[in-house]
N, C-alpha and C. Protein backbone atom coordinates (compact mmCIF):
# COMPACT_ATOMS: atom_id res chain seq x y z
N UNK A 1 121.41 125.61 107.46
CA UNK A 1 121.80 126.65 106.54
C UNK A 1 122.86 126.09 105.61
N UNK A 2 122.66 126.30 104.33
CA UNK A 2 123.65 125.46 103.27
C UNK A 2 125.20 126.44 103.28
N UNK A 3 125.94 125.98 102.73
CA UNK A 3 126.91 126.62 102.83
C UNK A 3 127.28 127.84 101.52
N UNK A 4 128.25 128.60 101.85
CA UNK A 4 128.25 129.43 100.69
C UNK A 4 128.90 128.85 99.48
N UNK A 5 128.65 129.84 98.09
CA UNK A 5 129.02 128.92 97.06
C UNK A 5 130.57 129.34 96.32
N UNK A 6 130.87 130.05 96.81
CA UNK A 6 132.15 130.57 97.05
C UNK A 6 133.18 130.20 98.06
N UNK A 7 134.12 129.69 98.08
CA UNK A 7 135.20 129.41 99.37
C UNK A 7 136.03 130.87 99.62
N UNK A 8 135.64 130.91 100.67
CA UNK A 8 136.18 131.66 101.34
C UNK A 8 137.21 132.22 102.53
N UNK A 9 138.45 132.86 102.64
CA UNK A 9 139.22 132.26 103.57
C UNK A 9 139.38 132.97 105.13
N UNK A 10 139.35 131.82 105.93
CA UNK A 10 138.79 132.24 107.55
C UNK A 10 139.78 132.76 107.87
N UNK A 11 139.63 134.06 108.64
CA UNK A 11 140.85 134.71 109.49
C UNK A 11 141.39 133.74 110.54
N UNK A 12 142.53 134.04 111.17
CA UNK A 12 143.11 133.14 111.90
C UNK A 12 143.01 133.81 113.41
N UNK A 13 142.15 135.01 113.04
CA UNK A 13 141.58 135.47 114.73
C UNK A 13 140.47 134.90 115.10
N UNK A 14 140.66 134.88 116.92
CA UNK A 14 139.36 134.01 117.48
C UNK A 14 138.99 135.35 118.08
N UNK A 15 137.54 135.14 117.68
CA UNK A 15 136.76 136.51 118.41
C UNK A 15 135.99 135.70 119.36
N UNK A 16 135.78 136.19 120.33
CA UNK A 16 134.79 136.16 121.65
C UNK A 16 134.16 136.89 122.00
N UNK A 17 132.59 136.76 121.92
CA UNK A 17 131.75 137.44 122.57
C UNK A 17 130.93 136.61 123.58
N UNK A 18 130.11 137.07 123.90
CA UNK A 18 129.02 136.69 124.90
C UNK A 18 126.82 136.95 124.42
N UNK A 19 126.88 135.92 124.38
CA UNK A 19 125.12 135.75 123.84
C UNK A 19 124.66 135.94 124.74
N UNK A 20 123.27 136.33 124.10
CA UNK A 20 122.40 136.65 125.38
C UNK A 20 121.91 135.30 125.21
N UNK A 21 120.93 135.00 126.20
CA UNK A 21 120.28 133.75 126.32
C UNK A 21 119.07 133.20 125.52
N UNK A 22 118.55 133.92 124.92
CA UNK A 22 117.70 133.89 123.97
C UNK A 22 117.98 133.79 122.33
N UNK A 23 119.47 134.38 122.52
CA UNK A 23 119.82 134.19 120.54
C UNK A 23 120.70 132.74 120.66
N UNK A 24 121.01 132.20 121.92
CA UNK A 24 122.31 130.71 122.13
C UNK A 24 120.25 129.93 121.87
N UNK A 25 119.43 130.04 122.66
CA UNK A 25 118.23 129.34 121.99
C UNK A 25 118.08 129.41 120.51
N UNK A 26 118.06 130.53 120.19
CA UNK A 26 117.76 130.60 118.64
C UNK A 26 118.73 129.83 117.69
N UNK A 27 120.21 129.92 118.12
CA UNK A 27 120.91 129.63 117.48
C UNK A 27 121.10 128.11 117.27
N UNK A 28 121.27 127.36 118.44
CA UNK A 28 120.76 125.90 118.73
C UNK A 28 119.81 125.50 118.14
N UNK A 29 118.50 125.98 118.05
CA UNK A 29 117.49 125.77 117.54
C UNK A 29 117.63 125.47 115.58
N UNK A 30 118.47 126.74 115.12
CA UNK A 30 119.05 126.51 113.91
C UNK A 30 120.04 125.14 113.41
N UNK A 31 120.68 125.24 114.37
CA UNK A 31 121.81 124.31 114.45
C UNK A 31 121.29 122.66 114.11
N UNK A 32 120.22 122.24 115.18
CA UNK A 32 119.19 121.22 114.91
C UNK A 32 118.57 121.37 113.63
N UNK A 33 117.83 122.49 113.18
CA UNK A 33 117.06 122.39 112.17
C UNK A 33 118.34 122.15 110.65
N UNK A 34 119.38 122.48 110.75
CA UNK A 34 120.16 122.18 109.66
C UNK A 34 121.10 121.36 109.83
N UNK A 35 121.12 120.58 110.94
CA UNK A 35 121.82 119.38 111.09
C UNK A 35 123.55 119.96 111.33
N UNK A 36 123.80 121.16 111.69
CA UNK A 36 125.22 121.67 112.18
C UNK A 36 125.77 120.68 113.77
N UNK A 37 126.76 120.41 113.31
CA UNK A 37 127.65 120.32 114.43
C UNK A 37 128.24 120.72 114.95
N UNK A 38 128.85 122.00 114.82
CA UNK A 38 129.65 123.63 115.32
C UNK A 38 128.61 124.71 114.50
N UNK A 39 128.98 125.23 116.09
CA UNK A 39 128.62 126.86 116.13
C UNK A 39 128.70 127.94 115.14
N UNK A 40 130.05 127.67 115.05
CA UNK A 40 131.17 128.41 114.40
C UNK A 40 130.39 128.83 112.99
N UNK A 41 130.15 127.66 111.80
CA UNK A 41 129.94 128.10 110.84
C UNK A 41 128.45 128.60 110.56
N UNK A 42 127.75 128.22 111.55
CA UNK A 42 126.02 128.51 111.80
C UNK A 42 126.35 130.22 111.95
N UNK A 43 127.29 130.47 112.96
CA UNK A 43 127.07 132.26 113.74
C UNK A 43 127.85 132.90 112.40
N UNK A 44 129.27 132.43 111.47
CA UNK A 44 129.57 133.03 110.65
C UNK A 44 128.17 133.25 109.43
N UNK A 45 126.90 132.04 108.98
CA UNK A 45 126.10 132.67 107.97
C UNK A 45 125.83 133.73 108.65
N UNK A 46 125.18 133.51 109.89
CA UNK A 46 123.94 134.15 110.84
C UNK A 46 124.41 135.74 110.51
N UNK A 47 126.20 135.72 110.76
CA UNK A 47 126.40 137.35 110.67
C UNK A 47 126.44 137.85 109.17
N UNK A 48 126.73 136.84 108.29
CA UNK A 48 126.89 137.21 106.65
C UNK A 48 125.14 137.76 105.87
N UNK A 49 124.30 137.28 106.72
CA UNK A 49 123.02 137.51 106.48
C UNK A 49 122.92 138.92 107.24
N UNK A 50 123.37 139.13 108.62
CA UNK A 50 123.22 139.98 109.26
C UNK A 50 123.55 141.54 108.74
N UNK A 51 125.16 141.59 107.79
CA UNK A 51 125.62 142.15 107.13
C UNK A 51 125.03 142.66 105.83
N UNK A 52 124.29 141.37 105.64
CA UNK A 52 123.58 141.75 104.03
C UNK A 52 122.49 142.67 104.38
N UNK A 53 121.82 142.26 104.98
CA UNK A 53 120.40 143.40 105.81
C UNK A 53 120.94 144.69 106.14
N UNK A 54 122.12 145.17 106.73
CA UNK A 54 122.15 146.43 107.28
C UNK A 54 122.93 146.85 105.57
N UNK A 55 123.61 146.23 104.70
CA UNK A 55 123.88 146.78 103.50
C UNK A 55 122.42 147.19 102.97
N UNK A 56 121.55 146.68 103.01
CA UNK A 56 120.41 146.80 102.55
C UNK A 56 119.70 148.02 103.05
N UNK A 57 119.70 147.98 104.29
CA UNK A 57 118.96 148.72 104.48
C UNK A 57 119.66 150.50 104.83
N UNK A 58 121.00 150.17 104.53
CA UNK A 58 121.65 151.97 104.05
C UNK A 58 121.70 152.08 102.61
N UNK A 59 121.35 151.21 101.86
CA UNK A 59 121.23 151.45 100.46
C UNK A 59 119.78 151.65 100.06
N UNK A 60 118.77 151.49 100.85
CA UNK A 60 117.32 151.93 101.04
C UNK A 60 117.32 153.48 101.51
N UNK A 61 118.05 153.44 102.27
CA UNK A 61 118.01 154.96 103.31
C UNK A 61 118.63 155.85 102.54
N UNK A 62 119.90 155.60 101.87
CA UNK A 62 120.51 156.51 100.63
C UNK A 62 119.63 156.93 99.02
N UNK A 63 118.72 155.72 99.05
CA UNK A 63 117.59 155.99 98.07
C UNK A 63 117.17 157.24 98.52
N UNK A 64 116.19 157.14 99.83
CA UNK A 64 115.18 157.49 100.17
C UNK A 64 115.87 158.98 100.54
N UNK A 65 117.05 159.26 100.73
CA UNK A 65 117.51 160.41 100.89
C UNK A 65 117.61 161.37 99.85
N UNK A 66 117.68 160.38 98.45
CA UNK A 66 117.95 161.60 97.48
C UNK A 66 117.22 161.16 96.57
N UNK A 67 115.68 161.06 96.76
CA UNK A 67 114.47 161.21 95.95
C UNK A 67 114.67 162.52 94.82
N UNK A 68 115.00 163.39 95.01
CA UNK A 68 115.25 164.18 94.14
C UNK A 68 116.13 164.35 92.77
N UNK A 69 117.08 163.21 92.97
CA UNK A 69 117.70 162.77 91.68
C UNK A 69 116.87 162.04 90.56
N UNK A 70 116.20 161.02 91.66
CA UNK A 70 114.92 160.13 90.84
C UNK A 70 113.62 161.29 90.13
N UNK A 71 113.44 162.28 90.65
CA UNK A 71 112.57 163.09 90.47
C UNK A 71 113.71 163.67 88.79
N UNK A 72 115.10 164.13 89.12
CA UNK A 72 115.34 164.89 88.00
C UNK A 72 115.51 163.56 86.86
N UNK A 73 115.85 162.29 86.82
CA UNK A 73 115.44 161.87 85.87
C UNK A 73 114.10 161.60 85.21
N UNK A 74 113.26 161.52 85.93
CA UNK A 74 112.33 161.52 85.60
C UNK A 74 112.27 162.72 84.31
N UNK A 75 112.08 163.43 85.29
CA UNK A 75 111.91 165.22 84.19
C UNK A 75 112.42 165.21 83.03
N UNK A 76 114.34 164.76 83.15
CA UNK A 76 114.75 164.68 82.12
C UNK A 76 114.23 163.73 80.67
N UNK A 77 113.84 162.56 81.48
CA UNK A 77 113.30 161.36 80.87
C UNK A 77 111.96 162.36 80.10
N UNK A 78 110.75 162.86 80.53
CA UNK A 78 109.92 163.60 79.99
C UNK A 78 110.35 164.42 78.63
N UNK A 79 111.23 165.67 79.43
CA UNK A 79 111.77 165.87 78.24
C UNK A 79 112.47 165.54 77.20
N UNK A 80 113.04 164.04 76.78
CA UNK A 80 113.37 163.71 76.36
C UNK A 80 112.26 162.95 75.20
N UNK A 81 111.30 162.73 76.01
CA UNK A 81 110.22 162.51 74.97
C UNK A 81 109.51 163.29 74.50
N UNK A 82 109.34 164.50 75.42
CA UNK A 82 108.84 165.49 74.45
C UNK A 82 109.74 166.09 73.30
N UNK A 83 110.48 165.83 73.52
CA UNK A 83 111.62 166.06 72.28
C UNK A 83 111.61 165.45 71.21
N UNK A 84 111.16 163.93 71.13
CA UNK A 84 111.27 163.14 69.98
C UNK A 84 110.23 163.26 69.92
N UNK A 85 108.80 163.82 70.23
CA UNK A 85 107.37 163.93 69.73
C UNK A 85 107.85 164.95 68.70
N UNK A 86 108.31 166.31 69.82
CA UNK A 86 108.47 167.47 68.82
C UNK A 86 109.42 167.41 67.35
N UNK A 87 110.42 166.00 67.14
CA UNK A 87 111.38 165.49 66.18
C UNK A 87 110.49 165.61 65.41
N UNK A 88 109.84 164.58 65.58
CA UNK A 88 108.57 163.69 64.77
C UNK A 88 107.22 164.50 64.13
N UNK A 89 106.98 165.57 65.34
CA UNK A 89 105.89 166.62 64.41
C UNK A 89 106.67 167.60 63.73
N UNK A 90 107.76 167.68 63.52
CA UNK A 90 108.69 168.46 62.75
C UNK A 90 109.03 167.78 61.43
N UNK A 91 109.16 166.77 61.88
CA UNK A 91 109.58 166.04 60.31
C UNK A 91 108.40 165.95 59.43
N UNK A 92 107.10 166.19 60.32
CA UNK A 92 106.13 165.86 59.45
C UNK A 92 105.60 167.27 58.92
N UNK A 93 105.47 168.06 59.65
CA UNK A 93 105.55 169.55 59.29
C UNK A 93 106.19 169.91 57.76
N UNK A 94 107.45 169.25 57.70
CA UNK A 94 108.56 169.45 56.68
C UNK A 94 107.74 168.74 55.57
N UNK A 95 107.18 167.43 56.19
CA UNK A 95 106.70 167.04 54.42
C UNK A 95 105.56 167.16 54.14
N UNK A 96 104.83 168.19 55.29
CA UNK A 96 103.63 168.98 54.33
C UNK A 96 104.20 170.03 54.05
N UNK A 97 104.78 170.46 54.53
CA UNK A 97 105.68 171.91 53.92
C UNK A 97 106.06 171.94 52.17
N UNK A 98 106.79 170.48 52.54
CA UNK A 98 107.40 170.05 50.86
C UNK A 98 106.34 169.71 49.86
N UNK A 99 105.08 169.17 50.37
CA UNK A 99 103.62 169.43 49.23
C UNK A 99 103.23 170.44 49.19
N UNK A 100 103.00 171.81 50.15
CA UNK A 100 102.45 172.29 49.72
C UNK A 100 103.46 173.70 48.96
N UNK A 101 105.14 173.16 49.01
CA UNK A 101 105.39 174.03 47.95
C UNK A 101 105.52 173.64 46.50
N UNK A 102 105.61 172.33 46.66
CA UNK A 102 105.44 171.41 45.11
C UNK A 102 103.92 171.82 44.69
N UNK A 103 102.70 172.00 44.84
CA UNK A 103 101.46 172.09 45.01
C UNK A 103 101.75 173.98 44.59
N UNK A 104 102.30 174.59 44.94
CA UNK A 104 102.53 176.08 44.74
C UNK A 104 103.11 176.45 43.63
N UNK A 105 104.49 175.57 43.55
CA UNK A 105 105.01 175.62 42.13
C UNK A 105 104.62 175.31 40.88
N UNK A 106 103.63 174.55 40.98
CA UNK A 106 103.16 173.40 39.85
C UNK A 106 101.97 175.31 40.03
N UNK A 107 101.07 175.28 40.86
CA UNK A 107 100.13 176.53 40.39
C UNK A 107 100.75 177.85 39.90
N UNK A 108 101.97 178.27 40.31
CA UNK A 108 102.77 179.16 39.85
C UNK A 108 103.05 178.64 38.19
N UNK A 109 103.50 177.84 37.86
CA UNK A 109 103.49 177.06 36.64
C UNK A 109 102.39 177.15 35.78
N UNK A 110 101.59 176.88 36.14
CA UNK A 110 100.52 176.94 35.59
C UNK A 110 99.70 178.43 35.20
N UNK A 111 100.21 179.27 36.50
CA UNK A 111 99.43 180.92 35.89
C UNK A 111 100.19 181.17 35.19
N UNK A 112 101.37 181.04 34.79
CA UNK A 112 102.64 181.38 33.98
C UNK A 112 102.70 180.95 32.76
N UNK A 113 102.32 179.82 32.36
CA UNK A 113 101.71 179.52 31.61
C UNK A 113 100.43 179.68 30.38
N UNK A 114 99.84 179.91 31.28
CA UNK A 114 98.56 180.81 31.51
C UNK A 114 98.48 181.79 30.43
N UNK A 115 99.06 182.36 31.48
CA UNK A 115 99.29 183.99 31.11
C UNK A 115 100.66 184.18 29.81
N UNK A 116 101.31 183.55 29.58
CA UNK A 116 102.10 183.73 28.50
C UNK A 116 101.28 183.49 27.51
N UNK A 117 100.32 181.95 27.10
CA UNK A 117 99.34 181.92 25.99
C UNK A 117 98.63 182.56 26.05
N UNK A 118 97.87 183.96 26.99
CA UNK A 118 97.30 184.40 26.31
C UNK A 118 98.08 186.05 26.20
N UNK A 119 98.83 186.18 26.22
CA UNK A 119 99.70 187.09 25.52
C UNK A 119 100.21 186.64 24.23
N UNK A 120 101.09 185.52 24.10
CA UNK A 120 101.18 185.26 22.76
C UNK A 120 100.08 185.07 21.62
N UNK A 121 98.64 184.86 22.33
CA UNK A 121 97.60 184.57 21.71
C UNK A 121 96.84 185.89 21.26
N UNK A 122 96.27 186.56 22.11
CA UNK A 122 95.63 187.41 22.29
C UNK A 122 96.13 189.34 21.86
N UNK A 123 97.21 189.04 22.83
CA UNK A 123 97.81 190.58 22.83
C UNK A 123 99.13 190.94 21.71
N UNK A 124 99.91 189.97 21.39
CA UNK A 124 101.01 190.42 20.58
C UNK A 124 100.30 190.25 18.87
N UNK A 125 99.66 189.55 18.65
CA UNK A 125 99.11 190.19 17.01
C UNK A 125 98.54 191.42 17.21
N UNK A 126 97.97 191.40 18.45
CA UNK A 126 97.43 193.13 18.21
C UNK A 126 98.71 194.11 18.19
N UNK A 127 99.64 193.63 19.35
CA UNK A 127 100.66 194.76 19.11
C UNK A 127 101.26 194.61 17.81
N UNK A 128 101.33 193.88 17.07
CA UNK A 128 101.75 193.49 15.57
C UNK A 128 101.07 194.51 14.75
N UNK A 129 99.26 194.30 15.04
CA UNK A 129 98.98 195.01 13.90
C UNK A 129 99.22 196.30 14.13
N UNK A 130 99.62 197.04 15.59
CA UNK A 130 99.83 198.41 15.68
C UNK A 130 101.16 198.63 15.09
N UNK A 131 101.95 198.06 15.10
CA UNK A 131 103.19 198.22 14.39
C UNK A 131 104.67 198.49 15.27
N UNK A 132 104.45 197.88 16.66
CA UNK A 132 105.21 197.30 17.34
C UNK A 132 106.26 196.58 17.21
N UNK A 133 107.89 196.44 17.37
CA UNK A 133 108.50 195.62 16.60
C UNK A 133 109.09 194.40 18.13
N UNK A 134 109.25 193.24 17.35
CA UNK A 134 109.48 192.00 18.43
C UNK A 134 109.97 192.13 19.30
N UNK A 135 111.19 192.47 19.46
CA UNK A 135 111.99 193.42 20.63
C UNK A 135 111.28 194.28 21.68
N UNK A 136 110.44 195.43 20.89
CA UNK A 136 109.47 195.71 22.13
C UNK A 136 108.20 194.98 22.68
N UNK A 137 107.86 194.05 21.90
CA UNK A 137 106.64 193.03 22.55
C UNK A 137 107.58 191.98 23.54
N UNK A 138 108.50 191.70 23.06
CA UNK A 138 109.40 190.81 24.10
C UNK A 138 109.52 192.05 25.47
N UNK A 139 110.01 192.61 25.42
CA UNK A 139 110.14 193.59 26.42
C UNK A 139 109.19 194.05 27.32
N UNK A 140 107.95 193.86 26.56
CA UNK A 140 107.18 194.53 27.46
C UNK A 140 106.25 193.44 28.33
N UNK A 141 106.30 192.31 27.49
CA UNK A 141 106.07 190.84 28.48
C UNK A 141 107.28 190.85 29.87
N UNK A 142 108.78 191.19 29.61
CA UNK A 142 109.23 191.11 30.38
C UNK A 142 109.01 192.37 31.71
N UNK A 143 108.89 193.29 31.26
CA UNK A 143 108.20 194.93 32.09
C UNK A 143 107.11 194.15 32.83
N UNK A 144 106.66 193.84 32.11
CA UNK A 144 104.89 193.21 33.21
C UNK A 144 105.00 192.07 33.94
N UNK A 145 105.83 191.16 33.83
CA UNK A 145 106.45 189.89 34.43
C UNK A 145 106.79 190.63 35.65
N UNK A 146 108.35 191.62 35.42
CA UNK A 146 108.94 192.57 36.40
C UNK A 146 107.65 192.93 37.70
N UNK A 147 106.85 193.75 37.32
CA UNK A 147 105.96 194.39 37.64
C UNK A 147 104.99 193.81 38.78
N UNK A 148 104.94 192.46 38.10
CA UNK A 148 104.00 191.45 38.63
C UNK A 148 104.64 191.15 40.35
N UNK A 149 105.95 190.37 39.71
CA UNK A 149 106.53 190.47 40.54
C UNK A 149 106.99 190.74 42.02
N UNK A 150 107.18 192.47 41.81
CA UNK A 150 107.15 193.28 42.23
C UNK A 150 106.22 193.24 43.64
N UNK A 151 104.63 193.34 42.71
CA UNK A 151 103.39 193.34 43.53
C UNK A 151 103.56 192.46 44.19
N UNK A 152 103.92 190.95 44.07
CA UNK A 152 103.77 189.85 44.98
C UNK A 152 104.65 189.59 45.89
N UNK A 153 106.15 190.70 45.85
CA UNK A 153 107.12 189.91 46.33
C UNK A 153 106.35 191.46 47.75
N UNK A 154 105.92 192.65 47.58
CA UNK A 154 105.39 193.72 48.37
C UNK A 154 104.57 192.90 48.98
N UNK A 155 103.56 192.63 48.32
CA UNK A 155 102.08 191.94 49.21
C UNK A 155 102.74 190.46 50.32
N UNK A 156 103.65 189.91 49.55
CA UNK A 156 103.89 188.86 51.09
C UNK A 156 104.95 189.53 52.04
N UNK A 157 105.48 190.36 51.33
CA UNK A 157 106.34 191.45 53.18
C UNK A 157 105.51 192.16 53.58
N UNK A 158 104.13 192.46 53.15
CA UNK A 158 103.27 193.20 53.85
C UNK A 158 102.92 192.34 54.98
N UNK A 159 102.06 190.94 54.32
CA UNK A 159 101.74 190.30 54.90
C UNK A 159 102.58 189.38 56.38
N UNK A 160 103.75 189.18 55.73
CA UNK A 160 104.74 188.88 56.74
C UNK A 160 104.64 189.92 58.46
N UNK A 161 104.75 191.36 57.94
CA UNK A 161 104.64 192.08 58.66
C UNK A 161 103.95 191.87 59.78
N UNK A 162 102.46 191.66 58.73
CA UNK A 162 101.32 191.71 59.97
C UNK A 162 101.41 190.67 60.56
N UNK A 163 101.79 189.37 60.46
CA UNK A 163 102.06 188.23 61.44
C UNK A 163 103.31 188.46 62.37
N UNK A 164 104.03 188.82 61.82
CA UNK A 164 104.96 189.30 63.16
C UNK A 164 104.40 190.39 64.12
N UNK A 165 103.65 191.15 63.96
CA UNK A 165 103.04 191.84 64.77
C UNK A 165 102.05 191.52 65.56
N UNK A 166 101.37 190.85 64.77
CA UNK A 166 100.14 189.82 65.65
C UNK A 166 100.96 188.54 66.67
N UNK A 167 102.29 188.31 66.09
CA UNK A 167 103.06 187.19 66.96
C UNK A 167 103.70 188.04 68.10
N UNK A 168 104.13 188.76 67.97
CA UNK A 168 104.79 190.22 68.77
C UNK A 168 103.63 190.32 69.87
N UNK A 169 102.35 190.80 69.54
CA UNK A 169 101.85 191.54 70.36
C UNK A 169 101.22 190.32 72.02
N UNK A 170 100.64 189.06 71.58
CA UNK A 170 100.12 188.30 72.54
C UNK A 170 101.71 187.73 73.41
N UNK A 171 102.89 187.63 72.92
CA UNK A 171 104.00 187.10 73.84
C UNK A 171 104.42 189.02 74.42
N UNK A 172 104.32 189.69 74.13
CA UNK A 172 104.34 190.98 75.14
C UNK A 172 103.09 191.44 76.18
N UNK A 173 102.08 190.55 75.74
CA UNK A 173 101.01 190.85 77.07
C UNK A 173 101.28 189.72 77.41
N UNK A 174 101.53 188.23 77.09
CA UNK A 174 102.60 187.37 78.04
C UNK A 174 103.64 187.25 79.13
N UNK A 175 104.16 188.32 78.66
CA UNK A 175 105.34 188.56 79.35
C UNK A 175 105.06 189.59 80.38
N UNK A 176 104.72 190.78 80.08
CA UNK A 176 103.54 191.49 81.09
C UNK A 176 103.24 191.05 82.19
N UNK A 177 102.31 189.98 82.18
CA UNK A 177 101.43 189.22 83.22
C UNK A 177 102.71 188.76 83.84
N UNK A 178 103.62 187.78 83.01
CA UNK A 178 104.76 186.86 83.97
C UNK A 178 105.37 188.22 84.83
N UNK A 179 105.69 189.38 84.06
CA UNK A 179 106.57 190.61 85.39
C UNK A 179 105.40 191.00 86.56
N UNK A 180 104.25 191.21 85.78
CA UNK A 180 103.35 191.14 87.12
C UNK A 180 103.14 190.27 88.45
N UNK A 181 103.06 188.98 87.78
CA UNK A 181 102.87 188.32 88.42
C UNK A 181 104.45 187.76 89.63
N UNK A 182 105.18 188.18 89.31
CA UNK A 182 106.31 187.82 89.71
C UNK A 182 106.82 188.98 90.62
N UNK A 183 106.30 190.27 90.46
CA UNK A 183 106.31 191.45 90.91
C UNK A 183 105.68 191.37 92.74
């Protein structure tokens, strides 16, 4: 057995025990196979190995006792990735979000557009030739703008409505079942 690679310093107590007859074989047997000439430093590895094994094997047994910590990292570890999935389909969410309100604005733009040339085109020489004065043709583009408005800003809180109600109604027969079932 080679020696350790560390120096280390020997107590100045002599301990005495008594071998059984089978480990003074074993030990001899070592002694030959590594060319020792005292006991002494053969039985000090023999117990430094001996020591390392029973460290070992309560640091196995302390594992094996609290499997359940290993279990909550785990979990945590899970959720932690489901978290940066959910980062990641969020961020991407956001930049279809951001086309399709650039994509909305540009069509809002465009009916607005739209619809102003053919009022300036179409409808204000007529109110001209009725004898309408600029002030009220300006005005009444702005009345119908208002108006428009109006209708669209009603029709998406209508609509809003009904999705909260349709979102409302399946997490309350959700929840239902969970008091039932828990009942």
């Amino acid at each position: 057995m080679g020696g350790l690679r560390r120096k280390r310093t020997l107590l100045k107590k002599v301990t005495s025990f008594n071998l059984y007859a089978d480990q003074w074989a074993q030990i001899q047997a070592i002694m030959e196979g590594s060319k020792a000439e005292k006991e002494a430093p053969v039985l000090r590895e023999l117990i430094d190995e001996a020591l390392g094994a029973r460290r070992r094997k309560f640091v196995s047994q302390a594992q094996e006792e609290t499997p359940a910590s290993n279990l909550e990292v785990e979990v945590l570890e899970t959720i932690r990735v489901l978290m940066v999935k959910l980062l990641h389909q969020s961020k991407t969410c956001l930049r279809v979000d951001g086309v399709n309100l650039g994509l909305l604005q540009e069509t809002l733009a465009e009916a607005h557009a739209g619809r102003k040339c053919v009022w300036e085109r179409l409808v204000v020489p007529r109110l001209r030739e009725q004898g309408h004065r600029e002030e009220h043709i300006s005005n009444l583009f702005e009345e119908e703008t208002a108006s428009a408005k109006d209708f669209a800003y009603a029709l998406a809180e209508e609509i809003r409505q009904r999705v909260l109600e349709k979102e409302k109604r399946p997490s309350d027969a959700n929840l239902d079942q969970e008091v039932r079932a828990t009942v």
